[in-house]
PDB file of N, CA and C in Angstrom:
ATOM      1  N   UNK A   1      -2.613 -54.698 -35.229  1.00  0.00           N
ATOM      2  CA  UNK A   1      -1.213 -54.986 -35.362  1.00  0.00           C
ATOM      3  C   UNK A   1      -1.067 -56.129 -36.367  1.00  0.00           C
ATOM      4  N   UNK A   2      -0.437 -55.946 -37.426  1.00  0.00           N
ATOM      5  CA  UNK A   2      -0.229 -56.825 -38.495  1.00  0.00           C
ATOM      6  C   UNK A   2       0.801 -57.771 -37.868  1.00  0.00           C
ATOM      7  N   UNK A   3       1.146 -59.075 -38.042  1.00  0.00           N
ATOM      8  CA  UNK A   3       2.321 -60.322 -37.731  1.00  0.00           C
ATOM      9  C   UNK A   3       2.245 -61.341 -38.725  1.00  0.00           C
ATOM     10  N   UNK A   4       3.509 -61.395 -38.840  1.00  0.00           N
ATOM     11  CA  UNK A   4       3.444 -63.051 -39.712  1.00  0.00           C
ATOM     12  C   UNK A   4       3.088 -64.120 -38.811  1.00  0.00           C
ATOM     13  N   UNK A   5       2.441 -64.883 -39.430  1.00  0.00           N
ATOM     14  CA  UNK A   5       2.032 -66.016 -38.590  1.00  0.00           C
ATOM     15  C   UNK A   5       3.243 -66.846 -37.385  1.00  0.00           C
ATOM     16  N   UNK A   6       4.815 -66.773 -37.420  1.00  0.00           N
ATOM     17  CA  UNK A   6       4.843 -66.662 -36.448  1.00  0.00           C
ATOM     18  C   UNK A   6       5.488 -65.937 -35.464  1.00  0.00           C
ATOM     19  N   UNK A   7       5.194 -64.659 -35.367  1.00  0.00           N
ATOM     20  CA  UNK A   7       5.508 -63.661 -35.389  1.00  0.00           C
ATOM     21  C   UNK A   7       3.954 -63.932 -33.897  1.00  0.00           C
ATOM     22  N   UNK A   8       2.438 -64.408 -34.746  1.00  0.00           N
ATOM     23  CA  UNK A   8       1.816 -64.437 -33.505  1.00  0.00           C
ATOM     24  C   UNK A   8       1.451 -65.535 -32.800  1.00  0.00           C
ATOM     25  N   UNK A   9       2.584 -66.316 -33.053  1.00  0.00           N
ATOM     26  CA  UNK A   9       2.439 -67.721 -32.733  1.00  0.00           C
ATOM     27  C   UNK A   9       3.203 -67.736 -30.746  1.00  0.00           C
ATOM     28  N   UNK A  10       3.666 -66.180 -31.018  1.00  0.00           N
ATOM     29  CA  UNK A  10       4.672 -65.972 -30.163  1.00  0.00           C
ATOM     30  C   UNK A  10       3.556 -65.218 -28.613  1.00  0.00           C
ATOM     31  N   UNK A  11       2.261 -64.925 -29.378  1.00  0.00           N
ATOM     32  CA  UNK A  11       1.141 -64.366 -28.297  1.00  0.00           C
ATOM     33  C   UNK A  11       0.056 -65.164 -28.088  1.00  0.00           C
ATOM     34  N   UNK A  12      -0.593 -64.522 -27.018  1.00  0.00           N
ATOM     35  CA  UNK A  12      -1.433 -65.318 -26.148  1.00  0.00           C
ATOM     36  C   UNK A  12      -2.476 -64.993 -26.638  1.00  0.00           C
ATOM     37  N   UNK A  13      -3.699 -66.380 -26.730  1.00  0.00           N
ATOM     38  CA  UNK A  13      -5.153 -66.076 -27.261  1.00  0.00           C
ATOM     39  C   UNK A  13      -6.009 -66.630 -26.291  1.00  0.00           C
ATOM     40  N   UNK A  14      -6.775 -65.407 -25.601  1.00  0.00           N
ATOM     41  CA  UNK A  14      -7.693 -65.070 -25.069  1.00  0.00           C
ATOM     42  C   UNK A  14      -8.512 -66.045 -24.953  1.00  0.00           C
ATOM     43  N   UNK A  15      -9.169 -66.807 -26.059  1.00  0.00           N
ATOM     44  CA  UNK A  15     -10.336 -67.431 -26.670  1.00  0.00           C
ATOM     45  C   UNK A  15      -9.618 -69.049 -26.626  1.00  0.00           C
ATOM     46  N   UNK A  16      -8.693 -69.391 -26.830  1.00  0.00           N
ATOM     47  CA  UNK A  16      -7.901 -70.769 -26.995  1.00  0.00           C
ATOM     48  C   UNK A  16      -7.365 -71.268 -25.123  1.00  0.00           C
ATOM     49  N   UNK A  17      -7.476 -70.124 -24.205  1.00  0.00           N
ATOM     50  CA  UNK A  17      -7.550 -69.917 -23.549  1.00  0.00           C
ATOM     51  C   UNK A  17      -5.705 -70.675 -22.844  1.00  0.00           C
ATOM     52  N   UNK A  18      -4.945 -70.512 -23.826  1.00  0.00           N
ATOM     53  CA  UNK A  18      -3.227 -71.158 -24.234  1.00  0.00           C
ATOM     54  C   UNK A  18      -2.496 -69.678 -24.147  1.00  0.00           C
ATOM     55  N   UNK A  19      -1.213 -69.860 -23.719  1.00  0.00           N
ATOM     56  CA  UNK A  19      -0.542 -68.747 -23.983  1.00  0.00           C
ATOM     57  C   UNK A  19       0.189 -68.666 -25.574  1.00  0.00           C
ATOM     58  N   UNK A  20      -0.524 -68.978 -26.267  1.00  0.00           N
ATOM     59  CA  UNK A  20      -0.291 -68.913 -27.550  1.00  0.00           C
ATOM     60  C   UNK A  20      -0.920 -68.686 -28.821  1.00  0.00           C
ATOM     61  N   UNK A  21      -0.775 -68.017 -29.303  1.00  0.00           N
ATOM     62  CA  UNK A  21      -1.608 -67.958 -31.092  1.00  0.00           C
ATOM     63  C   UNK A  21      -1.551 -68.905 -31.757  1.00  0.00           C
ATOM     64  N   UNK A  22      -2.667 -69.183 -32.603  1.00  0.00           N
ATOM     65  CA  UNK A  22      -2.259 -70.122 -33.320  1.00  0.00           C
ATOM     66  C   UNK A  22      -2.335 -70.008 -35.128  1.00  0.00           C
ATOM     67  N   UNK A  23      -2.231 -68.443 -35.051  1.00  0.00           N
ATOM     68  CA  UNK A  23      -2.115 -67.812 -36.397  1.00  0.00           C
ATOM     69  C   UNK A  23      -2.916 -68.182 -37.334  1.00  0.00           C
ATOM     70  N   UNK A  24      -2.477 -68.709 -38.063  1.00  0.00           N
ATOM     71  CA  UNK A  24      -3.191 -69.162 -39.323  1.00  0.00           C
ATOM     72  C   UNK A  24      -4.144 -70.326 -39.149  1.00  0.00           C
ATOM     73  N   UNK A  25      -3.860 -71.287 -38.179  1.00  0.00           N
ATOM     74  CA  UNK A  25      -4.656 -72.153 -37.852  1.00  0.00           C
ATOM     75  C   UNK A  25      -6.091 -72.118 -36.932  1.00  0.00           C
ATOM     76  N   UNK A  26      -6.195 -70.641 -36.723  1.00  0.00           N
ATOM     77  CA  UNK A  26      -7.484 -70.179 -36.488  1.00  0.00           C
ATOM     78  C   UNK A  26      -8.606 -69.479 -36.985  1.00  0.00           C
ATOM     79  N   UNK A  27      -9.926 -70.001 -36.760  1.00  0.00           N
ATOM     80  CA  UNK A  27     -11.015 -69.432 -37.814  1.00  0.00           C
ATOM     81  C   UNK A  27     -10.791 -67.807 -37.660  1.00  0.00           C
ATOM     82  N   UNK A  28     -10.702 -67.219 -36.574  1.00  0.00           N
ATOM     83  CA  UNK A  28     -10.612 -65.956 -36.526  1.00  0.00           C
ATOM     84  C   UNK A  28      -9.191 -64.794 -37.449  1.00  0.00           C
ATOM     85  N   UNK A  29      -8.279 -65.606 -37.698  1.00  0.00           N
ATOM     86  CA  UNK A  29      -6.952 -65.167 -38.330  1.00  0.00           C
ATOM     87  C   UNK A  29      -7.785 -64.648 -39.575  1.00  0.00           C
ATOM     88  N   UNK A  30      -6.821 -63.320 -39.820  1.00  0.00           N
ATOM     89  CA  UNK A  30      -8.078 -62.922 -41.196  1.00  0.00           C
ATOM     90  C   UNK A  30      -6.307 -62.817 -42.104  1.00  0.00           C
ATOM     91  N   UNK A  31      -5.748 -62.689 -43.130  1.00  0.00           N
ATOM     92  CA  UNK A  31      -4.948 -62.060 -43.672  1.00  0.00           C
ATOM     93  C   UNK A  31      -4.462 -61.128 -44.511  1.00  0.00           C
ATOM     94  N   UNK A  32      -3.725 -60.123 -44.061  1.00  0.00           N
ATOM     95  CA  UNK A  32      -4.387 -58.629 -44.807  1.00  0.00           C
ATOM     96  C   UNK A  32      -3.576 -58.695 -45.937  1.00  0.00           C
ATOM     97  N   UNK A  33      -3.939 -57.964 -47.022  1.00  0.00           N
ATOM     98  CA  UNK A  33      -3.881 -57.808 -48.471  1.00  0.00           C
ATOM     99  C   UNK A  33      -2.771 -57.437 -48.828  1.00  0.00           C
ATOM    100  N   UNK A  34      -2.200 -58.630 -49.761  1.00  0.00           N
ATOM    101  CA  UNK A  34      -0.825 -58.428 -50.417  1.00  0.00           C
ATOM    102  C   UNK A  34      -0.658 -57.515 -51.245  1.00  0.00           C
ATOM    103  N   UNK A  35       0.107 -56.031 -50.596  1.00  0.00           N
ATOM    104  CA  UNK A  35       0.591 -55.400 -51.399  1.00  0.00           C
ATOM    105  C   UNK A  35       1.565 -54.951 -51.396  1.00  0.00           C
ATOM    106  N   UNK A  36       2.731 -55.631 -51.128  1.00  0.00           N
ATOM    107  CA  UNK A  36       3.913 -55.242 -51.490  1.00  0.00           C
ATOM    108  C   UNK A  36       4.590 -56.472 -50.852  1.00  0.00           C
ATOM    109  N   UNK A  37       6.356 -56.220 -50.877  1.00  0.00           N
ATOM    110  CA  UNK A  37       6.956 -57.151 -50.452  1.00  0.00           C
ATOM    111  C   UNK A  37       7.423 -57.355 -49.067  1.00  0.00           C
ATOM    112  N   UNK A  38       6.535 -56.428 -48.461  1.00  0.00           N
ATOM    113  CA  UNK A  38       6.868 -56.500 -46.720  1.00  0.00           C
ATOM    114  C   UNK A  38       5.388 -57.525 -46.316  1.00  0.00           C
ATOM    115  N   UNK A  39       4.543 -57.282 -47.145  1.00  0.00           N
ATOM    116  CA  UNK A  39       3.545 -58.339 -46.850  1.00  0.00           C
ATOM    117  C   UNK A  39       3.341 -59.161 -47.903  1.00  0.00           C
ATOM    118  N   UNK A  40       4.015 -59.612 -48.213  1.00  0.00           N
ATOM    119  CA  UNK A  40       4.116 -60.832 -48.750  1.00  0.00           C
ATOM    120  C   UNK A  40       3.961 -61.279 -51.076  1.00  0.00           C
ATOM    121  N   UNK A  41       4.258 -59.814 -50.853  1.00  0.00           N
ATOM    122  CA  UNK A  41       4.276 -59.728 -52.488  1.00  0.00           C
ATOM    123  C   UNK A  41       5.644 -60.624 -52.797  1.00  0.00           C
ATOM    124  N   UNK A  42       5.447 -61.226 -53.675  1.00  0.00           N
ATOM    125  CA  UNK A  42       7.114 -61.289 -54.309  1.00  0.00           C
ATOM    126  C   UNK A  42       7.434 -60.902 -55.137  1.00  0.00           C
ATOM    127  N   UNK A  43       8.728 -60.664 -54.701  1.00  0.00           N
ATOM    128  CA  UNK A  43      10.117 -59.827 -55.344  1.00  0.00           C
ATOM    129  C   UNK A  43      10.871 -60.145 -56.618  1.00  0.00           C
ATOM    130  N   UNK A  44      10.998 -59.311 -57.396  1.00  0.00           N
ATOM    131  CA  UNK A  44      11.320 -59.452 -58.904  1.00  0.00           C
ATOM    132  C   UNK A  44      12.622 -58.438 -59.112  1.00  0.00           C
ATOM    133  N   UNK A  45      13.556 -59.580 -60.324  1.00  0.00           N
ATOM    134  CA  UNK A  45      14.862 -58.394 -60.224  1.00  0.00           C
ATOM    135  C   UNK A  45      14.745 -59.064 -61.773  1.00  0.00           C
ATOM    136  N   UNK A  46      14.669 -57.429 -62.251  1.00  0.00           N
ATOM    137  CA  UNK A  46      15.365 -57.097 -63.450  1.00  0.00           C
ATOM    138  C   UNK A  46      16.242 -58.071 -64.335  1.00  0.00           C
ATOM    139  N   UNK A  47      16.441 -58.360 -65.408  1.00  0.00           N
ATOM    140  CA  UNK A  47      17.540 -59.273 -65.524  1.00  0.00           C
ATOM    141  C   UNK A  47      18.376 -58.224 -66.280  1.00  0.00           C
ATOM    142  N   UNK A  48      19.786 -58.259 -66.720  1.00  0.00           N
ATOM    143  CA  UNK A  48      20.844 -57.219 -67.284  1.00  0.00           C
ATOM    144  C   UNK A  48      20.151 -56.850 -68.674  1.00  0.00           C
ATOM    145  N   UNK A  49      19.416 -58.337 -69.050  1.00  0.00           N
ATOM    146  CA  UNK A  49      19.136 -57.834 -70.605  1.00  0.00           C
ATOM    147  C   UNK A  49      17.559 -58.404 -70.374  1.00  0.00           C
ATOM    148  N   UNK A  50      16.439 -57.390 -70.665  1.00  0.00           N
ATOM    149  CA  UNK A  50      15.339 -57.338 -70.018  1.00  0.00           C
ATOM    150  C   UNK A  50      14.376 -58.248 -70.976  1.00  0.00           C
ATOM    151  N   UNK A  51      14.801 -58.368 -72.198  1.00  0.00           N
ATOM    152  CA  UNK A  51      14.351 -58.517 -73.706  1.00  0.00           C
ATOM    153  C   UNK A  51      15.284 -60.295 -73.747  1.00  0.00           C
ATOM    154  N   UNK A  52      15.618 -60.719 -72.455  1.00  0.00           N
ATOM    155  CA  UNK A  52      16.021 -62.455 -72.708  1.00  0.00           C
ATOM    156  C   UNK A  52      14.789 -62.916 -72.686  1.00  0.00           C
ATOM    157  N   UNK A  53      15.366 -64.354 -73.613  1.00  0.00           N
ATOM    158  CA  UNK A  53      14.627 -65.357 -73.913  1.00  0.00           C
ATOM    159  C   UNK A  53      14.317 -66.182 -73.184  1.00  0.00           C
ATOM    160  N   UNK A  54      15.929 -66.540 -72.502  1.00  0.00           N
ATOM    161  CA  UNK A  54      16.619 -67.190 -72.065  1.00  0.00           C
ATOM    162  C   UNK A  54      17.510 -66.954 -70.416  1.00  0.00           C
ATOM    163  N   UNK A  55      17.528 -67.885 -69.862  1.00  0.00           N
ATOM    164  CA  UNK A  55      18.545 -67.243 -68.541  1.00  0.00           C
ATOM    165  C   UNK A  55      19.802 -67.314 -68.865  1.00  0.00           C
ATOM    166  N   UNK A  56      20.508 -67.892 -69.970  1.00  0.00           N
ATOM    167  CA  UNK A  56      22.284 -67.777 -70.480  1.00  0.00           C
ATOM    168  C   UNK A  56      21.511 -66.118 -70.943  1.00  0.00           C
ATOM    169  N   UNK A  57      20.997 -65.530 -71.696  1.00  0.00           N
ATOM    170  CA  UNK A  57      20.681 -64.458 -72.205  1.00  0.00           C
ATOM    171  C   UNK A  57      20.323 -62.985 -71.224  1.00  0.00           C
ATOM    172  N   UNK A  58      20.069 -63.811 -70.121  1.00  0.00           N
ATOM    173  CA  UNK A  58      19.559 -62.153 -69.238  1.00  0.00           C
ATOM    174  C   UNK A  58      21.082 -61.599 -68.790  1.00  0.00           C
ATOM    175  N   UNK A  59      22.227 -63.028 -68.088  1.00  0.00           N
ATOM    176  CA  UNK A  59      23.067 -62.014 -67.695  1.00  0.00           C
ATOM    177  C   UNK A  59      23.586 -62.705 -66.441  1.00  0.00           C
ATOM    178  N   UNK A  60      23.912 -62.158 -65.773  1.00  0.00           N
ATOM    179  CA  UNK A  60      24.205 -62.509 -64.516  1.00  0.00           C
ATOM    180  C   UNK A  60      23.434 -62.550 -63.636  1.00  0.00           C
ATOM    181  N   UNK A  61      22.826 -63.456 -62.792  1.00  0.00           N
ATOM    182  CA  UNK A  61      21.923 -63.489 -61.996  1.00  0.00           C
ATOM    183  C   UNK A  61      22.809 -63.559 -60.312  1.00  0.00           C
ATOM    184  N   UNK A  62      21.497 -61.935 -59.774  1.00  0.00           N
ATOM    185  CA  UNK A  62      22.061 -61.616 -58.577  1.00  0.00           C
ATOM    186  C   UNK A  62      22.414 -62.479 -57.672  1.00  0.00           C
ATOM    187  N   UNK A  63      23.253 -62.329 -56.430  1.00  0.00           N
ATOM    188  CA  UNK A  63      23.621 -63.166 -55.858  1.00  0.00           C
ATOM    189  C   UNK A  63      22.617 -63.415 -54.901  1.00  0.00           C
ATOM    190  N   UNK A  64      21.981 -62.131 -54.226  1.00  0.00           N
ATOM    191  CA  UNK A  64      20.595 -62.248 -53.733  1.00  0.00           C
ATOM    192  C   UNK A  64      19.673 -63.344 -54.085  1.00  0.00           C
ATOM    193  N   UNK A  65      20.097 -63.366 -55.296  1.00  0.00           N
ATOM    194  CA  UNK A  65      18.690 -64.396 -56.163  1.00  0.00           C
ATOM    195  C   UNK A  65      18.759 -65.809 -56.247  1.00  0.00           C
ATOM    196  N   UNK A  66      19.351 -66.411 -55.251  1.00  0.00           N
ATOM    197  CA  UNK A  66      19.923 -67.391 -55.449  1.00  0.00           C
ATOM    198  C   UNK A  66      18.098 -68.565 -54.680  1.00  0.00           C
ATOM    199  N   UNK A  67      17.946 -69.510 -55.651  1.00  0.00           N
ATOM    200  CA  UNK A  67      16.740 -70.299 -55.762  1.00  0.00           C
ATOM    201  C   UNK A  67      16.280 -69.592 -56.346  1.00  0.00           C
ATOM    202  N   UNK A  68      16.059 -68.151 -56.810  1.00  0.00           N
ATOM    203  CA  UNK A  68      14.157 -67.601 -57.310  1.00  0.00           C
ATOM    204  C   UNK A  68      14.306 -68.383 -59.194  1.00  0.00           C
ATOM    205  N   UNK A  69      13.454 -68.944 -59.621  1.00  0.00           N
ATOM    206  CA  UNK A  69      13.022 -68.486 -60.865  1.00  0.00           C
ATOM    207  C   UNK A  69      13.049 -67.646 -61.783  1.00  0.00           C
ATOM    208  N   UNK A  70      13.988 -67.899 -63.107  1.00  0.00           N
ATOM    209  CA  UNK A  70      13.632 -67.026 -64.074  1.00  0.00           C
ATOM    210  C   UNK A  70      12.703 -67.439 -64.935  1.00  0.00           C
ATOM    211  N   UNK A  71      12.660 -65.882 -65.374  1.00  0.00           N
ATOM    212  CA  UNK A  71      11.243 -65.523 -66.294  1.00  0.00           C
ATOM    213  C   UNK A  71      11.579 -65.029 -67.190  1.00  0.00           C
ATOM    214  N   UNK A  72      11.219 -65.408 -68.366  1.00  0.00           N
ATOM    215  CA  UNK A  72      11.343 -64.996 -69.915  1.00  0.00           C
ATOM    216  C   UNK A  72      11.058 -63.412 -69.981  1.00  0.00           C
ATOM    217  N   UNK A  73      11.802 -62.832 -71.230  1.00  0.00           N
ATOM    218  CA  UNK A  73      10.382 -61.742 -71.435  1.00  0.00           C
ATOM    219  C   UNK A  73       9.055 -62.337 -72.195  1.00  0.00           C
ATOM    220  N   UNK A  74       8.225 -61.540 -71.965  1.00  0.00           N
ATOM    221  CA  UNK A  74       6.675 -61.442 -72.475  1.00  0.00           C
ATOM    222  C   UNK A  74       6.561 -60.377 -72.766  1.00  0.00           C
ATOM    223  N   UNK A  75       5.566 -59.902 -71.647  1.00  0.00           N
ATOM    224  CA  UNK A  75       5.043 -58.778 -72.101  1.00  0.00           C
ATOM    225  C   UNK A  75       5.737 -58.383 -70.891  1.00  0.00           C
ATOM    226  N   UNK A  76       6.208 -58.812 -69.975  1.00  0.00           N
ATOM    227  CA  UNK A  76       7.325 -58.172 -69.153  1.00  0.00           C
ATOM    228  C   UNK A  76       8.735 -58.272 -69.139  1.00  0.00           C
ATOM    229  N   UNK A  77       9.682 -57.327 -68.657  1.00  0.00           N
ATOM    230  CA  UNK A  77      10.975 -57.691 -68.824  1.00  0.00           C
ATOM    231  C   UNK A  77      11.718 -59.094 -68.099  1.00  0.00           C
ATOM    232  N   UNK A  78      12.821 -59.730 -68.585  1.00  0.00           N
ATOM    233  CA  UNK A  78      13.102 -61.177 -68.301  1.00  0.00           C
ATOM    234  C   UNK A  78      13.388 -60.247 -66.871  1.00  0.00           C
ATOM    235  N   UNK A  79      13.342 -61.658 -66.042  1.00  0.00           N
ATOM    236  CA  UNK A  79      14.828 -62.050 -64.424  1.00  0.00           C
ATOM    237  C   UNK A  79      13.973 -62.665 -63.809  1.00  0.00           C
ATOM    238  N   UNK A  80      14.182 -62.466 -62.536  1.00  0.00           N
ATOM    239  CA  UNK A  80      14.118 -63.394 -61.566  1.00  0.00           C
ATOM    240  C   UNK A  80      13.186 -63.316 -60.506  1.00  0.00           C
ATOM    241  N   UNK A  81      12.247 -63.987 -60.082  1.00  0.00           N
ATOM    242  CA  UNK A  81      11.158 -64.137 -59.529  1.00  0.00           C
ATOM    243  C   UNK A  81      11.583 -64.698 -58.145  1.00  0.00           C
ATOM    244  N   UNK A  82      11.030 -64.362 -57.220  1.00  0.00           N
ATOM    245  CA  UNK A  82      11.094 -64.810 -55.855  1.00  0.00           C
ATOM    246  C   UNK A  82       9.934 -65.663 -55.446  1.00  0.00           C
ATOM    247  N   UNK A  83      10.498 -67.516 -55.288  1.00  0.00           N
ATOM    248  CA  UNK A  83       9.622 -68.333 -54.749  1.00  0.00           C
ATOM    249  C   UNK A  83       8.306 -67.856 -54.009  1.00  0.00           C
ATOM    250  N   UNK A  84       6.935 -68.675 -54.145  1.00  0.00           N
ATOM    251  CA  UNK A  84       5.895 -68.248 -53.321  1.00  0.00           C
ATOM    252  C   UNK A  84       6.113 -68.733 -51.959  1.00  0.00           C
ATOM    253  N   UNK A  85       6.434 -69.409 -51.638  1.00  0.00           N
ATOM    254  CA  UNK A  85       6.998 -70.127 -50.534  1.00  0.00           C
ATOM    255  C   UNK A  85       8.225 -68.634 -48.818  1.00  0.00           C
ATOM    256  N   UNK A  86       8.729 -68.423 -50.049  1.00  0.00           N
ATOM    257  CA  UNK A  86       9.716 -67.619 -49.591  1.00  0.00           C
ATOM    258  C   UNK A  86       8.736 -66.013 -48.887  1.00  0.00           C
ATOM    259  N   UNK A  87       7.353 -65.594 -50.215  1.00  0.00           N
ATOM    260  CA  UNK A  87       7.196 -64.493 -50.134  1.00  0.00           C
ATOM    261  C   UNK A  87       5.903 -64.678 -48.987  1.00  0.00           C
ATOM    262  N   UNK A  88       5.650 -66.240 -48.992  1.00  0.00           N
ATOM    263  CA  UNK A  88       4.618 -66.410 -48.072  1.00  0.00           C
ATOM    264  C   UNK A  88       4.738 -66.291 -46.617  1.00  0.00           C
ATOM    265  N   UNK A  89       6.753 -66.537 -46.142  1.00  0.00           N
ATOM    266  CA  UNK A  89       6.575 -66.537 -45.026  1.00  0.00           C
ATOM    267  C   UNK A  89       6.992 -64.804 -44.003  1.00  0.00           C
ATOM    268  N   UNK A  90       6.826 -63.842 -45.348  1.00  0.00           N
ATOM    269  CA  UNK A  90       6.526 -62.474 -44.493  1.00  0.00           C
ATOM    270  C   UNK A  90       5.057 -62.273 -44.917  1.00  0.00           C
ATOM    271  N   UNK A  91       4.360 -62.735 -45.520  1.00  0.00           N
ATOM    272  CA  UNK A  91       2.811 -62.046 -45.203  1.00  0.00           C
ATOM    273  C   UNK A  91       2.360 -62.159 -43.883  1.00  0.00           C
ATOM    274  N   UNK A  92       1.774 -60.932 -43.824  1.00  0.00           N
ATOM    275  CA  UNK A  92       0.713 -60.830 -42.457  1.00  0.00           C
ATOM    276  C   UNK A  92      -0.662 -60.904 -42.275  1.00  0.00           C
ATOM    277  N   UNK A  93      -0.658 -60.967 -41.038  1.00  0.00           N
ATOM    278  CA  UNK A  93      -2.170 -61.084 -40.693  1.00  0.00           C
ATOM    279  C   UNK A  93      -2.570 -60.278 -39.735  1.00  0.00           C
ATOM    280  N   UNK A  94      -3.424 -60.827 -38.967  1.00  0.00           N
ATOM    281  CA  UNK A  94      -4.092 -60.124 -37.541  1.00  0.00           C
ATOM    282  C   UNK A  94      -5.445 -61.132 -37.357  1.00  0.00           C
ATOM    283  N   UNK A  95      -5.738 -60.736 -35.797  1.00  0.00           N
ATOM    284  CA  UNK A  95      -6.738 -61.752 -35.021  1.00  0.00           C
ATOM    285  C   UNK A  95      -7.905 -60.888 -35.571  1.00  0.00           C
ATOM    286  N   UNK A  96      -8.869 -61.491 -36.521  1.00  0.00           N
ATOM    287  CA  UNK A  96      -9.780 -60.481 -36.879  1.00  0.00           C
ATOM    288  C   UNK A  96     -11.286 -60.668 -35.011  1.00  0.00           C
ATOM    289  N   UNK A  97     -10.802 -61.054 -34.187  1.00  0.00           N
ATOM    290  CA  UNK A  97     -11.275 -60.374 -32.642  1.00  0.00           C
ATOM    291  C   UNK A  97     -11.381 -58.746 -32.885  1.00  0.00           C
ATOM    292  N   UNK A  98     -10.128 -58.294 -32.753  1.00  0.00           N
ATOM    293  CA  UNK A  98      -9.840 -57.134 -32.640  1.00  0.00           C
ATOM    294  C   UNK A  98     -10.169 -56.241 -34.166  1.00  0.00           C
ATOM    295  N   UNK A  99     -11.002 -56.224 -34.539  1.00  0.00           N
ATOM    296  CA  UNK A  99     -11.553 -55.461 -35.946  1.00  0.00           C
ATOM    297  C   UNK A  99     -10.027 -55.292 -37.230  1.00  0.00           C
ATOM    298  N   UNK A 100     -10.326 -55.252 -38.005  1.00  0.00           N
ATOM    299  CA  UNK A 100      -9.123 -54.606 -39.205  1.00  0.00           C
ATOM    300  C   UNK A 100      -7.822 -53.645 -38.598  1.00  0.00           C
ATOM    301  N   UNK A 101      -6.720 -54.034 -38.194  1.00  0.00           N
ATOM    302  CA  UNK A 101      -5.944 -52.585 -38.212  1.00  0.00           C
ATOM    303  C   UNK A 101      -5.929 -51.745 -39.037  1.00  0.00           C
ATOM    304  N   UNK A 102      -5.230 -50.545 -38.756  1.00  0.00           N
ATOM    305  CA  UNK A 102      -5.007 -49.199 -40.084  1.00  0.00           C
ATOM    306  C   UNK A 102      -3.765 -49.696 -40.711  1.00  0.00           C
ATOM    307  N   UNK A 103      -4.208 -50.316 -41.642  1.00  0.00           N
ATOM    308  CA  UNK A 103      -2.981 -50.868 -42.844  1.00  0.00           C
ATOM    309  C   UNK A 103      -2.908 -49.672 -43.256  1.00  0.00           C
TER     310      UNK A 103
END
C-alpha cells in the first residue's frame, strides 16, 4: 500500500511498538519511484506563448498556478513549474517490512 508520509503517520508500527508510523523517519520507509504527479512528480502548465522568454511574454498565468515558478523556453516550452516542496508532499512510500507493493 503506497501513503504519503502522513498519510502513514496515521498507522501503527509493529516494530516501534507505538500506535504510530513514523514514515519517513524510519530506516525501514523505502520511497517508491517518482513517476508522475500523484507520486510526487511536479506539475507543469504550458504557458499561452510556449516560445516566451519572459513571464510578461508567456501570457496569463493560471490561477491554479499561483506560487509555482516560471520557466523560460529552452529546449522546452515556457510556463509554470510546480514548487518541489509542494510536489514532495504527495509522494509516496511504503514500510519496506512488508516487501515492494504492485505499483
Amino acid at each position: 500500500m503506497l501513503l504519503t508520509k502522513h498519510e502513514a503517520a496515521q498507522k501503527w508500527c509493529p516494530l516501534a511498538q507505538s500506535e504510530v508510523c513514523m514514515a519517513d523517519g524510519c530506516a525501514m520507509w523505502r520511497w517508491a519511484p517518482i513517476i508522475n504527479p500523484s507520486n510526487g512528480a511536479r506539475r507543469f502548465m504550458v504557458a499561452d506563448n510556449p516560445a516566451a522568454k519572459t513571464e510578461q511574454e508567456a501570457g496569463t498565468k493560471p490561477e491554479h498556478c499561483h506560487g509555482w515558478e516560471f520557466h523560460p523556453c529552452a529546449e522546452d516550452p515556457a510556463g509554470w513549474i510546480e514548487p518541489e516542496a509542494a510536489a514532495n508532499r504527495r509522494r509516496r512510500g511504503y514500510c519496506g517490512l512488508a516487501g515492494v507493493p504492485s505499483l
